[in-house]
Protein backbone atom coordinates (compact mmCIF):
# COMPACT_ATOMS: atom_id res chain seq x y z
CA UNK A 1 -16.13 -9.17 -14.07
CA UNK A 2 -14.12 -5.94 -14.47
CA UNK A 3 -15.08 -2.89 -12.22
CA UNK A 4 -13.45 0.06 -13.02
CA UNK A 5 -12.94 3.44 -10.43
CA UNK A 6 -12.09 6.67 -11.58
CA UNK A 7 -12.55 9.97 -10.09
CA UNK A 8 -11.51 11.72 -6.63
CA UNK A 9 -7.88 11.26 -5.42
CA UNK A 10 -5.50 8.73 -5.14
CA UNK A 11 -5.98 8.21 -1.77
CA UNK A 12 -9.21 7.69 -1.45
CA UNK A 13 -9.64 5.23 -4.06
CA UNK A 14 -6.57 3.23 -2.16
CA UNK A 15 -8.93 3.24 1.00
CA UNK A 16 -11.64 2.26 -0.96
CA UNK A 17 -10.56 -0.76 -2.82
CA UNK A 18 -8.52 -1.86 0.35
CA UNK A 19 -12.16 -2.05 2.33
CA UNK A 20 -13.67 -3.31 -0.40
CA UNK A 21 -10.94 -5.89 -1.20
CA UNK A 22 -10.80 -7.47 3.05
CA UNK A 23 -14.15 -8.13 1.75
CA UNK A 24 -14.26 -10.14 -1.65
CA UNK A 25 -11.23 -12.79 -1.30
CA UNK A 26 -11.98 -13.59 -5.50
CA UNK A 27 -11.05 -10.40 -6.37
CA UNK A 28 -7.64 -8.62 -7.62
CA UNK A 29 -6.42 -5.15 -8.05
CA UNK A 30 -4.92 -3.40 -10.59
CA UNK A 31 -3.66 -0.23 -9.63
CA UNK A 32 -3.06 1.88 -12.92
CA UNK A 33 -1.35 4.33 -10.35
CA UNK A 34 1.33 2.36 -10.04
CA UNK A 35 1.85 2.66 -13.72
CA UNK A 36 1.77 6.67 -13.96
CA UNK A 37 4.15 7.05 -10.68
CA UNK A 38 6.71 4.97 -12.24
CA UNK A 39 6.62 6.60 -15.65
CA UNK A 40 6.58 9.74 -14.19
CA UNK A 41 9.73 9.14 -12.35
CA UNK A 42 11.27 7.78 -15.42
CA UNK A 43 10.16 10.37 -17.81
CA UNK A 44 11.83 13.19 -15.23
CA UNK A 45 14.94 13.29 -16.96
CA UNK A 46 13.15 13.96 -20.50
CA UNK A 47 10.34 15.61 -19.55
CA UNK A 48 10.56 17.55 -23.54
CA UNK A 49 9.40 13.89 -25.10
CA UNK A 50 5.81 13.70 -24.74
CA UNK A 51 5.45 11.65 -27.40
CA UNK A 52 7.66 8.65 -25.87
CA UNK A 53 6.15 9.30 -22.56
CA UNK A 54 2.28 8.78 -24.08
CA UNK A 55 3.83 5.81 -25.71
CA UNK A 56 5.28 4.06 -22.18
CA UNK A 57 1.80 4.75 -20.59
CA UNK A 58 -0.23 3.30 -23.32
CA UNK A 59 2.58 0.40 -23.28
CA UNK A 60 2.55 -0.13 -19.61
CA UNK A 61 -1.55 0.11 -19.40
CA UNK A 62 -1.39 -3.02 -22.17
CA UNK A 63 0.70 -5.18 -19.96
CA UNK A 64 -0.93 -4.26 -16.69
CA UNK A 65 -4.32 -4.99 -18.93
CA UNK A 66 -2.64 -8.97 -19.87
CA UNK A 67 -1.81 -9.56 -16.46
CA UNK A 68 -5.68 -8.18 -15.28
CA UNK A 69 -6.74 -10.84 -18.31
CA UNK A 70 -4.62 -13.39 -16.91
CA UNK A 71 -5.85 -13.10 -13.40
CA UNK A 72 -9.60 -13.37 -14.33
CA UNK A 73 -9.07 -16.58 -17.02
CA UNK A 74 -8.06 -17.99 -13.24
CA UNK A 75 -11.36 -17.25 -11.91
CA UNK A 76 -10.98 -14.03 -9.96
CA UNK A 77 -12.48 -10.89 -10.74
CA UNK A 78 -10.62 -7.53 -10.88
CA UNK A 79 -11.24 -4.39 -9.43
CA UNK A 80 -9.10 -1.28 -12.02
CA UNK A 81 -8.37 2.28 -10.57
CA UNK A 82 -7.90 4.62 -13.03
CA UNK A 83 -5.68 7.92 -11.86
CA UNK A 84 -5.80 9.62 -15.36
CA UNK A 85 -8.74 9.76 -18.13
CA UNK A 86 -6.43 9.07 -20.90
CA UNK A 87 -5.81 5.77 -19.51
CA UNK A 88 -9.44 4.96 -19.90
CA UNK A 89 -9.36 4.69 -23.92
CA UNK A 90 -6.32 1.78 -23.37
CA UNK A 91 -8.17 -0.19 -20.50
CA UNK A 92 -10.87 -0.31 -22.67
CA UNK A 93 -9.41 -1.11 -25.92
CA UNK A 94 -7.38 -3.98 -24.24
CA UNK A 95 -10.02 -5.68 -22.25
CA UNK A 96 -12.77 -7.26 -24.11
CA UNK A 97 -14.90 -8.14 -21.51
CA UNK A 98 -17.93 -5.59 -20.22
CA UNK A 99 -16.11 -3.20 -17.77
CA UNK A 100 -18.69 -1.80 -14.76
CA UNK A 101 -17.56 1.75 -14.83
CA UNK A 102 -18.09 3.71 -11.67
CA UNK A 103 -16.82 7.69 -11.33
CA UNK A 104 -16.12 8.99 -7.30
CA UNK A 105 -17.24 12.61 -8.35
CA UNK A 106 -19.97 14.79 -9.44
CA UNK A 107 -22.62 13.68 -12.19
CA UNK A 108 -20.71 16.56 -14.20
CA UNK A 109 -17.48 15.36 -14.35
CA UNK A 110 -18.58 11.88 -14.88
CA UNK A 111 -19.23 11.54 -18.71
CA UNK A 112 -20.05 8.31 -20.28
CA UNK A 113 -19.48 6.54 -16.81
CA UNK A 114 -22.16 3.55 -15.88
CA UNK A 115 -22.58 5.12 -12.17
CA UNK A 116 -21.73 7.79 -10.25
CA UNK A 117 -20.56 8.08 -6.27
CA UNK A 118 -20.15 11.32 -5.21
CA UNK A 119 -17.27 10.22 -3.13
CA UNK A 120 -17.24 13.76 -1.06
CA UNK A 121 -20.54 13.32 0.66
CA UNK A 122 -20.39 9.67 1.35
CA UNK A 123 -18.10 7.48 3.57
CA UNK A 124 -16.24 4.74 2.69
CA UNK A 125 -18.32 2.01 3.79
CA UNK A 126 -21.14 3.63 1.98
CA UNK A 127 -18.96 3.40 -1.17
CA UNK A 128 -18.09 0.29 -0.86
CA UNK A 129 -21.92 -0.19 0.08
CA UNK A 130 -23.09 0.90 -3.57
CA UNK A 131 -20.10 -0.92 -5.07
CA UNK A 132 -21.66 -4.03 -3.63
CA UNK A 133 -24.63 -3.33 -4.84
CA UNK A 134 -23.13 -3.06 -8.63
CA UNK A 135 -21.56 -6.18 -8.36
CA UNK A 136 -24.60 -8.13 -6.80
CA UNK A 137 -26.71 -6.55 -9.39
CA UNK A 138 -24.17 -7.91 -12.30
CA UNK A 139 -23.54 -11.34 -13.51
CA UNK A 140 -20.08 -12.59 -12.87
């Protein structure tokens, strides 16, 4: 399974997988934020390139994507945050396998996402809560 969370800041989705993650031992994280913040910091010397720098992020979100593949051919299953939505298109085009979508935001800003948390008037435990929920409600 592939669960996929968009939406609200960087932080918070960092606190949430983290209490999500000390409970589920089968599942892995891949932390497209990781990805941006190092392009980002190489891109700052060339900033006039946008074309190379859309090419390193799609490049980057493929191998993060093989290495997400590789984990859950071992048996786990993988938890994705997603900082930007132009990541989304090359998550989804890499992975073939059904991806749970879930947005921590408004029903607005939350197009073509499976569910919606609106991350601002919950806590944490309540997200993770719902995400529980998804998961339980999904086969494996």
């Amino acid at each position: 399974m592939f669960l996929l969370l968009a939406g609200s800041t960087e932080m918070a989705r960092a606190l949430i997988v983290d209490e999500f993650l000390g409970s589920h031992d089968d599942w892995r994280h891949l932390a497209l934020e990781d990805i941006q913040d190092q392009d980002m910091d190489e891109m700052t010397e060339d900033m006039d390139d946008d074309d190379v720098f859309g090419f390193q992020i799609a490049f980057m979100t493929m191998v993060a994507c093989e290495c997400a593949k590789e984990a859950r051919m071992s048996g786990h299953r993988i938890i994705i945050t997603c900082p930007e939505s132009e990541m989304l298109e090359g998550v989804y085009h890499e992975i073939d396998e059904p991806i749970i979508s879930v947005y921590l935001g408004t029903e607005e800003e939350a197009d073509g996402f499976d569910h919606v948390i609106n991350s601002s008037e919950k806590s944490m435990v309540e997200v993770c809560t719902f995400l529980n929920e998804i998961i339980q409600a999904t086969p494996a």
